[in-house]
PDB file of N, CA and C in Angstrom:
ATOM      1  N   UNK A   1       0.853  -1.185   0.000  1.00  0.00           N
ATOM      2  CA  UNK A   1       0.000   0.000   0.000  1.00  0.00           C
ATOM      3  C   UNK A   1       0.889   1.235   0.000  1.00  0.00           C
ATOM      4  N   UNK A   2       0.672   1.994  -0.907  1.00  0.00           N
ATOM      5  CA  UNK A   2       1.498   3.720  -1.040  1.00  0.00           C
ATOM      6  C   UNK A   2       0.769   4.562   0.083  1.00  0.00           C
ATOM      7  N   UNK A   3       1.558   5.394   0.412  1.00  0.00           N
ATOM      8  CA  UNK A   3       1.562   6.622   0.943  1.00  0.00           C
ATOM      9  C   UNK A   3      -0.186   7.542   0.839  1.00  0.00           C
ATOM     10  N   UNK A   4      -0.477   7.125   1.516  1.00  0.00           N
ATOM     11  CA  UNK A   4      -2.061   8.181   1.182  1.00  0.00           C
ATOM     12  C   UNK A   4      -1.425   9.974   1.823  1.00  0.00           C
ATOM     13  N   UNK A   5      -1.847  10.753   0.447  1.00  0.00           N
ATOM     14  CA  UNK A   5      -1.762  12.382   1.020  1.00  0.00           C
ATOM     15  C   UNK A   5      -2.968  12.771   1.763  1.00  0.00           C
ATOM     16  N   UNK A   6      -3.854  12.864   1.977  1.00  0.00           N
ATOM     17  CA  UNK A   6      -5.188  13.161   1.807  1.00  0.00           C
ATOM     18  C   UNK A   6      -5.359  13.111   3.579  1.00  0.00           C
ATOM     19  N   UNK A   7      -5.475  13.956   4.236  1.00  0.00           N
ATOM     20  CA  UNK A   7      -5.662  14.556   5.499  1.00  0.00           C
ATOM     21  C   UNK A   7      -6.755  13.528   6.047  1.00  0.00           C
ATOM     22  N   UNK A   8      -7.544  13.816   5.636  1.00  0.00           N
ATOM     23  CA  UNK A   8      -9.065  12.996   5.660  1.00  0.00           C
ATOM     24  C   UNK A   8      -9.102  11.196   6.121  1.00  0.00           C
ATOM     25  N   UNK A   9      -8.081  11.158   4.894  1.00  0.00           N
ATOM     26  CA  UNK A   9      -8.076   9.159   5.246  1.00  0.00           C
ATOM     27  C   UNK A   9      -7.645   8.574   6.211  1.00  0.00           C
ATOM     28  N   UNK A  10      -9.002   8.316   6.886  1.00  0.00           N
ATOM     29  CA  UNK A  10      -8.964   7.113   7.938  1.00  0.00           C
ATOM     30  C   UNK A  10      -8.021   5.938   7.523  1.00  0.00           C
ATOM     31  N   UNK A  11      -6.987   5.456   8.939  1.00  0.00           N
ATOM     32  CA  UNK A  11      -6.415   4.723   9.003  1.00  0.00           C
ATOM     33  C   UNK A  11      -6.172   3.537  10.165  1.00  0.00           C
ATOM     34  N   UNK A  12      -5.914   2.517  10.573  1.00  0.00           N
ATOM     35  CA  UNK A  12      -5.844   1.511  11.574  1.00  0.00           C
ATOM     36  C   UNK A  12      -5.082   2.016  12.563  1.00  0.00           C
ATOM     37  N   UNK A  13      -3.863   2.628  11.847  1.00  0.00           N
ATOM     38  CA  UNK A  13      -2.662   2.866  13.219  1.00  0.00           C
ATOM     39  C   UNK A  13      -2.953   4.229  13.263  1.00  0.00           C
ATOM     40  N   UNK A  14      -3.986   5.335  12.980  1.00  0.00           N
ATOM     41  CA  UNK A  14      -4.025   6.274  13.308  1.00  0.00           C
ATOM     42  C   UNK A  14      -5.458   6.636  13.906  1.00  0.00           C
ATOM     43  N   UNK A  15      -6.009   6.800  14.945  1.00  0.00           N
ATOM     44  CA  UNK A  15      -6.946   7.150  15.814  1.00  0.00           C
ATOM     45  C   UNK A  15      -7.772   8.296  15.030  1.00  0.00           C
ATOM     46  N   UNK A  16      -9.091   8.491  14.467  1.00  0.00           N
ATOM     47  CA  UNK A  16      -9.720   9.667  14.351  1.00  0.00           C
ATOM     48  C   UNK A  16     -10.260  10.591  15.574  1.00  0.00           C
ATOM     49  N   UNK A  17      -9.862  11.688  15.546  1.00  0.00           N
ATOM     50  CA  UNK A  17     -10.842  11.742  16.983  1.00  0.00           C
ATOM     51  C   UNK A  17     -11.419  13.244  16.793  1.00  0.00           C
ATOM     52  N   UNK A  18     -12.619  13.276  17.241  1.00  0.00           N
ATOM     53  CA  UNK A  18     -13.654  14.639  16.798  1.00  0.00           C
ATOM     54  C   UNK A  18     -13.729  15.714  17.885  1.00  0.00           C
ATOM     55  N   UNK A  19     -13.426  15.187  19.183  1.00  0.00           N
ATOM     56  CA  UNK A  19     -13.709  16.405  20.246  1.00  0.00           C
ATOM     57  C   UNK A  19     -12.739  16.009  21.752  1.00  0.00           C
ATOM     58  N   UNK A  20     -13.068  17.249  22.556  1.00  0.00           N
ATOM     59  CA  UNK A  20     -12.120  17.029  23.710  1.00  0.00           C
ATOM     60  C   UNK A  20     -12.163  15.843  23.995  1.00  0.00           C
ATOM     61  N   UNK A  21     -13.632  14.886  24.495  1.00  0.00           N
ATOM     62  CA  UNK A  21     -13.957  14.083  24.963  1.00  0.00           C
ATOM     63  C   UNK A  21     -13.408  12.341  24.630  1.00  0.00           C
ATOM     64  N   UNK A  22     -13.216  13.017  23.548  1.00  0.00           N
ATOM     65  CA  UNK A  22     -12.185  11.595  22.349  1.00  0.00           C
ATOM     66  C   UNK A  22     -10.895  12.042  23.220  1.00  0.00           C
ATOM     67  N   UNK A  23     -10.176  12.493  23.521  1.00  0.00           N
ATOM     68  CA  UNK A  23      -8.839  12.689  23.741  1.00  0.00           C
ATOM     69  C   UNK A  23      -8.472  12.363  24.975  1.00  0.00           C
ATOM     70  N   UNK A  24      -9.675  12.720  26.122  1.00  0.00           N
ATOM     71  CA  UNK A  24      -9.657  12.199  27.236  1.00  0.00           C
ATOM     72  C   UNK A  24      -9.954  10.845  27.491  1.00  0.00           C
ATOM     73  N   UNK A  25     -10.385  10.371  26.627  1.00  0.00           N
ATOM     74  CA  UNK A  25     -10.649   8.728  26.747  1.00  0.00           C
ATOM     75  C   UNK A  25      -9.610   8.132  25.799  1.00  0.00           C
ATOM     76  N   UNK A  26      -8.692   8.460  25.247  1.00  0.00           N
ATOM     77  CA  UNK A  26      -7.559   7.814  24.607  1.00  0.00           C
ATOM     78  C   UNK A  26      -6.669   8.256  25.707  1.00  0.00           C
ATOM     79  N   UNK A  27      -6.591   9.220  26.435  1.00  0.00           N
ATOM     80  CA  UNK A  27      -5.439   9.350  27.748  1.00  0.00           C
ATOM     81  C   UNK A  27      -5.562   8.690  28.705  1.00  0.00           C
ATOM     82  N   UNK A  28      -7.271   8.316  28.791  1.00  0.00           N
ATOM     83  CA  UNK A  28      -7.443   7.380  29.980  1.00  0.00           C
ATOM     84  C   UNK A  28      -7.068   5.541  29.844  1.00  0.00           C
ATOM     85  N   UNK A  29      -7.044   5.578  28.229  1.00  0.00           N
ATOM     86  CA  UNK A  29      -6.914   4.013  27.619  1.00  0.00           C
ATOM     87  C   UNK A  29      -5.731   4.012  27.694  1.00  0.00           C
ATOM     88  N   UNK A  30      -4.688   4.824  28.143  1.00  0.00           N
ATOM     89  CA  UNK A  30      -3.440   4.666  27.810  1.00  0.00           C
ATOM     90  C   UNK A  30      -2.698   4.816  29.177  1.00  0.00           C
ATOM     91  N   UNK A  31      -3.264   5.248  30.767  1.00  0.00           N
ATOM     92  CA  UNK A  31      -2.684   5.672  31.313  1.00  0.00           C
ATOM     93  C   UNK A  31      -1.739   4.590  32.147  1.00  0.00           C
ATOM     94  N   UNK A  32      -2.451   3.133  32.111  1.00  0.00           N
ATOM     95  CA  UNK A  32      -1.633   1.867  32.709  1.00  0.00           C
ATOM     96  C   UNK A  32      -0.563   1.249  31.617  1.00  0.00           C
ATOM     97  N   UNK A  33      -0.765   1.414  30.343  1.00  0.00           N
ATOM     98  CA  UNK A  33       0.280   1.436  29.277  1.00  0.00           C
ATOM     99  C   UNK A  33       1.417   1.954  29.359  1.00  0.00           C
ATOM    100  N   UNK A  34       1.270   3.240  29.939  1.00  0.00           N
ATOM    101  CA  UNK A  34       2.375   4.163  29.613  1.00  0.00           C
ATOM    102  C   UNK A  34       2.394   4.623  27.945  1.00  0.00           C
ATOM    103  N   UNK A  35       2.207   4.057  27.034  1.00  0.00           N
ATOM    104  CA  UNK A  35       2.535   4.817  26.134  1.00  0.00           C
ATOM    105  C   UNK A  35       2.438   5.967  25.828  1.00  0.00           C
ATOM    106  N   UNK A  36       3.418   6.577  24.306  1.00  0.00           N
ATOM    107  CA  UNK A  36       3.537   8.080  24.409  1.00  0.00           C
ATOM    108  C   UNK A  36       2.562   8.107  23.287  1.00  0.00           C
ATOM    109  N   UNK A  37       1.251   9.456  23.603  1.00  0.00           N
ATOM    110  CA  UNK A  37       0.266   9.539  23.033  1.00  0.00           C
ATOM    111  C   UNK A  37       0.518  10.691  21.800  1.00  0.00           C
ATOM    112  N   UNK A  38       1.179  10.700  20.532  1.00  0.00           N
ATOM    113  CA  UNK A  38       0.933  11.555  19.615  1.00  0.00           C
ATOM    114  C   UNK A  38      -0.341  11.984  18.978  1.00  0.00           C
ATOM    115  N   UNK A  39      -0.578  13.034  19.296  1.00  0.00           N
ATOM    116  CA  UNK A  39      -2.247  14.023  18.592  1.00  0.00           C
ATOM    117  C   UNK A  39      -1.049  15.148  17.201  1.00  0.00           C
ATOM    118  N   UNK A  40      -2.080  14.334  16.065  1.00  0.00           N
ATOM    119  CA  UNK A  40      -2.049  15.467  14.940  1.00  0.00           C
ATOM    120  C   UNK A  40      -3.088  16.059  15.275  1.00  0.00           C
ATOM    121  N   UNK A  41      -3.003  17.581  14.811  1.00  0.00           N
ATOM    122  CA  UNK A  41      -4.262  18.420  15.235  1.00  0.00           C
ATOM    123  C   UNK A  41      -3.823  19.305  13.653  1.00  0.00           C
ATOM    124  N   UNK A  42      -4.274  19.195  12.938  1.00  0.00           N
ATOM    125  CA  UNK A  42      -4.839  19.957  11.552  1.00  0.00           C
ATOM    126  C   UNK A  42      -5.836  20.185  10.828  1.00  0.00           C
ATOM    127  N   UNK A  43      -5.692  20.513   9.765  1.00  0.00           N
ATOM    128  CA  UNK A  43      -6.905  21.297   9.256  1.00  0.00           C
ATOM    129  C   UNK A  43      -7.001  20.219   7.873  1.00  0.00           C
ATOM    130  N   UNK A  44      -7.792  20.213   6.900  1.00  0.00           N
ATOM    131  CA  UNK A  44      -7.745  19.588   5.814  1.00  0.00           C
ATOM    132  C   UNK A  44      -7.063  20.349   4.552  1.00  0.00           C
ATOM    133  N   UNK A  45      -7.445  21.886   4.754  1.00  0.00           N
ATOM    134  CA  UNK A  45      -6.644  22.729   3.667  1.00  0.00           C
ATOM    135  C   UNK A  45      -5.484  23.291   4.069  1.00  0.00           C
ATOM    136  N   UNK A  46      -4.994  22.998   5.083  1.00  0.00           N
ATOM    137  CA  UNK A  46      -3.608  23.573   5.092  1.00  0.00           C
ATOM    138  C   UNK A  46      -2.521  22.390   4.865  1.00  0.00           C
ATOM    139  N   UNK A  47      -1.426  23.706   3.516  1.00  0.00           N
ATOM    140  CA  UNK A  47      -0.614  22.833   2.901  1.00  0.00           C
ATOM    141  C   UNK A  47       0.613  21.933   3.872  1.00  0.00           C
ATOM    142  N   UNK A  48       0.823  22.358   5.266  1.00  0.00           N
ATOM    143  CA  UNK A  48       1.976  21.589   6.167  1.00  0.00           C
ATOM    144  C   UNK A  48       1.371  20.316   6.575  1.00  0.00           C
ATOM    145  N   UNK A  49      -0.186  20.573   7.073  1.00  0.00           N
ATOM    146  CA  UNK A  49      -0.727  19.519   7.851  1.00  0.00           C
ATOM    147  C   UNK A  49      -1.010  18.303   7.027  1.00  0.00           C
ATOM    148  N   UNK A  50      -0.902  18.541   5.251  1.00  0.00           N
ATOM    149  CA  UNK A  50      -1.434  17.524   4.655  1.00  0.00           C
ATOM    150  C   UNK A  50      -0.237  17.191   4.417  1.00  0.00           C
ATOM    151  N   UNK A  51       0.872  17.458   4.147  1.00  0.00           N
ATOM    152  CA  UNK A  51       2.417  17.448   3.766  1.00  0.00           C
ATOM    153  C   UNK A  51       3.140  16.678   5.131  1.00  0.00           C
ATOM    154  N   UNK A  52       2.762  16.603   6.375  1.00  0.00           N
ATOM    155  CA  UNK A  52       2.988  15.657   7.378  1.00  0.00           C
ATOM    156  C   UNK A  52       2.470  14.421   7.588  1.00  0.00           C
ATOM    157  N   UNK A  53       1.451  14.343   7.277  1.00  0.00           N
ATOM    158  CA  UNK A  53       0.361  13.630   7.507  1.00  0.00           C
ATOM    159  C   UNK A  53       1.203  12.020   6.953  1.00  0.00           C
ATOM    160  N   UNK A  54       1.959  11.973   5.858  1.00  0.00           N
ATOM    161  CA  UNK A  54       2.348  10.624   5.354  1.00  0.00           C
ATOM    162  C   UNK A  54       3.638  10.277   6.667  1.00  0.00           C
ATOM    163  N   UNK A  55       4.229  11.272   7.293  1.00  0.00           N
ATOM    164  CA  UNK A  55       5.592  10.940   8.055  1.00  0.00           C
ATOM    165  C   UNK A  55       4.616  10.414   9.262  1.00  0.00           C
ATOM    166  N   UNK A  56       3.339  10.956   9.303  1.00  0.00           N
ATOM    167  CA  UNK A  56       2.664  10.830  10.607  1.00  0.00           C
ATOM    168  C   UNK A  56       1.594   9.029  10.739  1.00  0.00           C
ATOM    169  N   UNK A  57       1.847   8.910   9.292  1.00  0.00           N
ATOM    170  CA  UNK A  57       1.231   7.265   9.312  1.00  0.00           C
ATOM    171  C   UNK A  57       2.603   6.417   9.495  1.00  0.00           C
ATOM    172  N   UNK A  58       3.872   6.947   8.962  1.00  0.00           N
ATOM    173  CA  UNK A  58       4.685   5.774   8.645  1.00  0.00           C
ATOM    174  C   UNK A  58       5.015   5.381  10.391  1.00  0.00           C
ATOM    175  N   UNK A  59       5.402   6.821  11.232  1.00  0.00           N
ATOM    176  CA  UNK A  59       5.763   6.643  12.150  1.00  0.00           C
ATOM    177  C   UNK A  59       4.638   5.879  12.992  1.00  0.00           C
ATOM    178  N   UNK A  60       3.521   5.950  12.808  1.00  0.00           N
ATOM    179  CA  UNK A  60       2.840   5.176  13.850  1.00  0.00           C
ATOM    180  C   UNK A  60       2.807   3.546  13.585  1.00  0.00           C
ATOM    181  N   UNK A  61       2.638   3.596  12.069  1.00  0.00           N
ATOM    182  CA  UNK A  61       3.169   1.978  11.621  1.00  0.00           C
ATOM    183  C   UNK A  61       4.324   1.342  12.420  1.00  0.00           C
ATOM    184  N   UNK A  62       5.459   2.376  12.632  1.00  0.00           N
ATOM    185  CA  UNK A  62       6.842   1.828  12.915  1.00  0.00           C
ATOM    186  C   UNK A  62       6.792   1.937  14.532  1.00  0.00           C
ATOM    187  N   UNK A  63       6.089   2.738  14.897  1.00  0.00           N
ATOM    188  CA  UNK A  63       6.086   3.077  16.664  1.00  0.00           C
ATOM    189  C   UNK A  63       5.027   2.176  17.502  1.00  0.00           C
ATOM    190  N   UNK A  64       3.918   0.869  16.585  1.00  0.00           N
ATOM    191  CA  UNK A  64       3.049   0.768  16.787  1.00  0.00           C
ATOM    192  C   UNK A  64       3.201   0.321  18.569  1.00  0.00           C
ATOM    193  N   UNK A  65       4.162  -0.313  18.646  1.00  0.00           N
ATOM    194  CA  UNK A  65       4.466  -0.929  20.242  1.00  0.00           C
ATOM    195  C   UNK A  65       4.845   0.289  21.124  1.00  0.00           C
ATOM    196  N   UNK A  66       4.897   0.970  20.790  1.00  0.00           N
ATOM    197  CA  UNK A  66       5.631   2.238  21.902  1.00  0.00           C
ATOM    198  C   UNK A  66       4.713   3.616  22.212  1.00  0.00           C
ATOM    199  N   UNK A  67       4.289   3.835  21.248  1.00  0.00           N
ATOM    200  CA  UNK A  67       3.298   4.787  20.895  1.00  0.00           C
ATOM    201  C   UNK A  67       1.632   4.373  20.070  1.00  0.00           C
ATOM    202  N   UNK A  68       0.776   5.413  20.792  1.00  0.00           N
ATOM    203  CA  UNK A  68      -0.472   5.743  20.108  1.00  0.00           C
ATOM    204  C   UNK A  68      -0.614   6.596  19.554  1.00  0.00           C
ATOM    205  N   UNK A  69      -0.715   6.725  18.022  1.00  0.00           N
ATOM    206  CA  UNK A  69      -0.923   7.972  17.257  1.00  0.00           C
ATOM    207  C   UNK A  69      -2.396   8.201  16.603  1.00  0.00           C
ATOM    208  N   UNK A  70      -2.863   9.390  17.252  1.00  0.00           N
ATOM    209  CA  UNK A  70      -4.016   9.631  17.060  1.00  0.00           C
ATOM    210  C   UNK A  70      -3.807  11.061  16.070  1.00  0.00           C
ATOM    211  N   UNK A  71      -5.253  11.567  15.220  1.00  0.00           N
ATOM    212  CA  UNK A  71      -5.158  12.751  14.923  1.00  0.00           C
ATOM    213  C   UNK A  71      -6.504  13.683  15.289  1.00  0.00           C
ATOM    214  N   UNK A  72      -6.439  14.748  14.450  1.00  0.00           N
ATOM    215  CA  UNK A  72      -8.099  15.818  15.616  1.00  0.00           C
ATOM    216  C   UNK A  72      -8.310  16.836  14.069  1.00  0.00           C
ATOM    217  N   UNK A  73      -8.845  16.747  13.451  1.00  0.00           N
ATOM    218  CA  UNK A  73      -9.247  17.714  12.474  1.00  0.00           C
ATOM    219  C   UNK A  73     -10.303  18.778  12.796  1.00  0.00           C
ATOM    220  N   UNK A  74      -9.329  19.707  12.838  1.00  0.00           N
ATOM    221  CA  UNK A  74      -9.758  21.346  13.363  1.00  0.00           C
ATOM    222  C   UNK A  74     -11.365  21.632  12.293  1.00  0.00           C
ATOM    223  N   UNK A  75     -11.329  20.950  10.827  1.00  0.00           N
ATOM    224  CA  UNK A  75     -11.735  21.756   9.981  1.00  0.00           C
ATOM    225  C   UNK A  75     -13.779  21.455  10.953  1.00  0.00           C
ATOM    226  N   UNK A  76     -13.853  20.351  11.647  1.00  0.00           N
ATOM    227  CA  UNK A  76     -14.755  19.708  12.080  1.00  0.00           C
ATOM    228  C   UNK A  76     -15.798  20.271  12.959  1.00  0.00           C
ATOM    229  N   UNK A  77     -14.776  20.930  14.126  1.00  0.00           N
ATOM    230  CA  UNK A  77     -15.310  21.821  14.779  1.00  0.00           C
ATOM    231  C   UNK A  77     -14.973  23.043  15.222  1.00  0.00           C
ATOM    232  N   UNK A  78     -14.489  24.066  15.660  1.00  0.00           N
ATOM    233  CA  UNK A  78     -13.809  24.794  16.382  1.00  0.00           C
ATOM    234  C   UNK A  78     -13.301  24.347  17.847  1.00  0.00           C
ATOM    235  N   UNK A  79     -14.469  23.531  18.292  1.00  0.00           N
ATOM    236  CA  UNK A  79     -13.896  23.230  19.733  1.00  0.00           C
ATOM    237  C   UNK A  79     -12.679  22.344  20.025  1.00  0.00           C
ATOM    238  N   UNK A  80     -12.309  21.615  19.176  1.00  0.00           N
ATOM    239  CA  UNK A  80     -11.275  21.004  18.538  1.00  0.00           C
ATOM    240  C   UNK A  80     -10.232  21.849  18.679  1.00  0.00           C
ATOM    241  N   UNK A  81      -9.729  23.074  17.618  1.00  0.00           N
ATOM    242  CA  UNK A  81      -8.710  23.944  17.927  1.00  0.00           C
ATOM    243  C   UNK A  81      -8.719  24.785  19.200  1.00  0.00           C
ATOM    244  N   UNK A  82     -10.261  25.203  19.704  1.00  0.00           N
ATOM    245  CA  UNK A  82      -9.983  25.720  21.150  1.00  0.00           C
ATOM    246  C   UNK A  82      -9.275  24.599  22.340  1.00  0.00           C
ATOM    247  N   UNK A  83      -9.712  23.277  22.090  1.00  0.00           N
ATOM    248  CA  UNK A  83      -9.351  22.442  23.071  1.00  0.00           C
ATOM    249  C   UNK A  83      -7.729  22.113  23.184  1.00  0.00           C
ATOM    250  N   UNK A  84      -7.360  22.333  21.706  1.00  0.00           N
ATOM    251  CA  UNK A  84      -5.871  21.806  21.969  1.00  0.00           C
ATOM    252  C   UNK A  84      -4.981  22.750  22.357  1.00  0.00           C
ATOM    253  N   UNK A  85      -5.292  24.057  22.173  1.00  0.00           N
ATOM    254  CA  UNK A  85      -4.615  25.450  22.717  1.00  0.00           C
ATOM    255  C   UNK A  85      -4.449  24.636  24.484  1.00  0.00           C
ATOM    256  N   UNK A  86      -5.365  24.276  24.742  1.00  0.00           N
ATOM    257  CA  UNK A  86      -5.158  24.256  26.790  1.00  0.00           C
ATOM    258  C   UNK A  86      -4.351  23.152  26.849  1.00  0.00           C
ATOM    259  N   UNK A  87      -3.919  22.082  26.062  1.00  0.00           N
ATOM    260  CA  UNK A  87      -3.357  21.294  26.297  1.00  0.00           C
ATOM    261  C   UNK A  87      -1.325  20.933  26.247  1.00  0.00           C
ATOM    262  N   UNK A  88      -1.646  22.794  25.669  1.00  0.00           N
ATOM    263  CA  UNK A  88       0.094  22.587  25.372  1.00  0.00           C
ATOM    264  C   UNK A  88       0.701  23.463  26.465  1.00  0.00           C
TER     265      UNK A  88
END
């Protein structure tokens, strides 16, 4: 399977997630794991976030034992980009 560009495409090793409430329940699925939880947080039309997006599948393919890589598409809701501002 090639490289999907496309912001949008759902994937196995990558988590969709729509709101705060998704994020807190992937932190809570993860907290006896330990693993390290990567959140993409982009938009669908911006040219960086779609231009990462392939380094951001390979690595979760390759990290699958160590890490959870999830992503959060801003374009969805606003509360989405307000939520991840508090989290950094």
């Amino acid at each position: 399977m090639g490289d999907v560009l496309y912001y949008g495409d759902s994937h196995d090793t990558v988590a969709q997630l729509h709101c705060r409430e998704d994020v807190e329940k992937l932190i809570a699925a993860h907290k006896e794991d330990h693993k390290l939880i990567v959140l993409d947080v982009g938009l669908k039309h911006c040219g960086p976030c779609v231009k990462v997006y392939p380094a951001v599948l390979k690595l979760s393919r390759s990290m699958a034992d160590t890490a959870t890589f999830a992503r959060m598409n801003g374009d969805e809701n606003d509360s989405c980009m307000v939520s991840s501002r508090t989290w950094t």
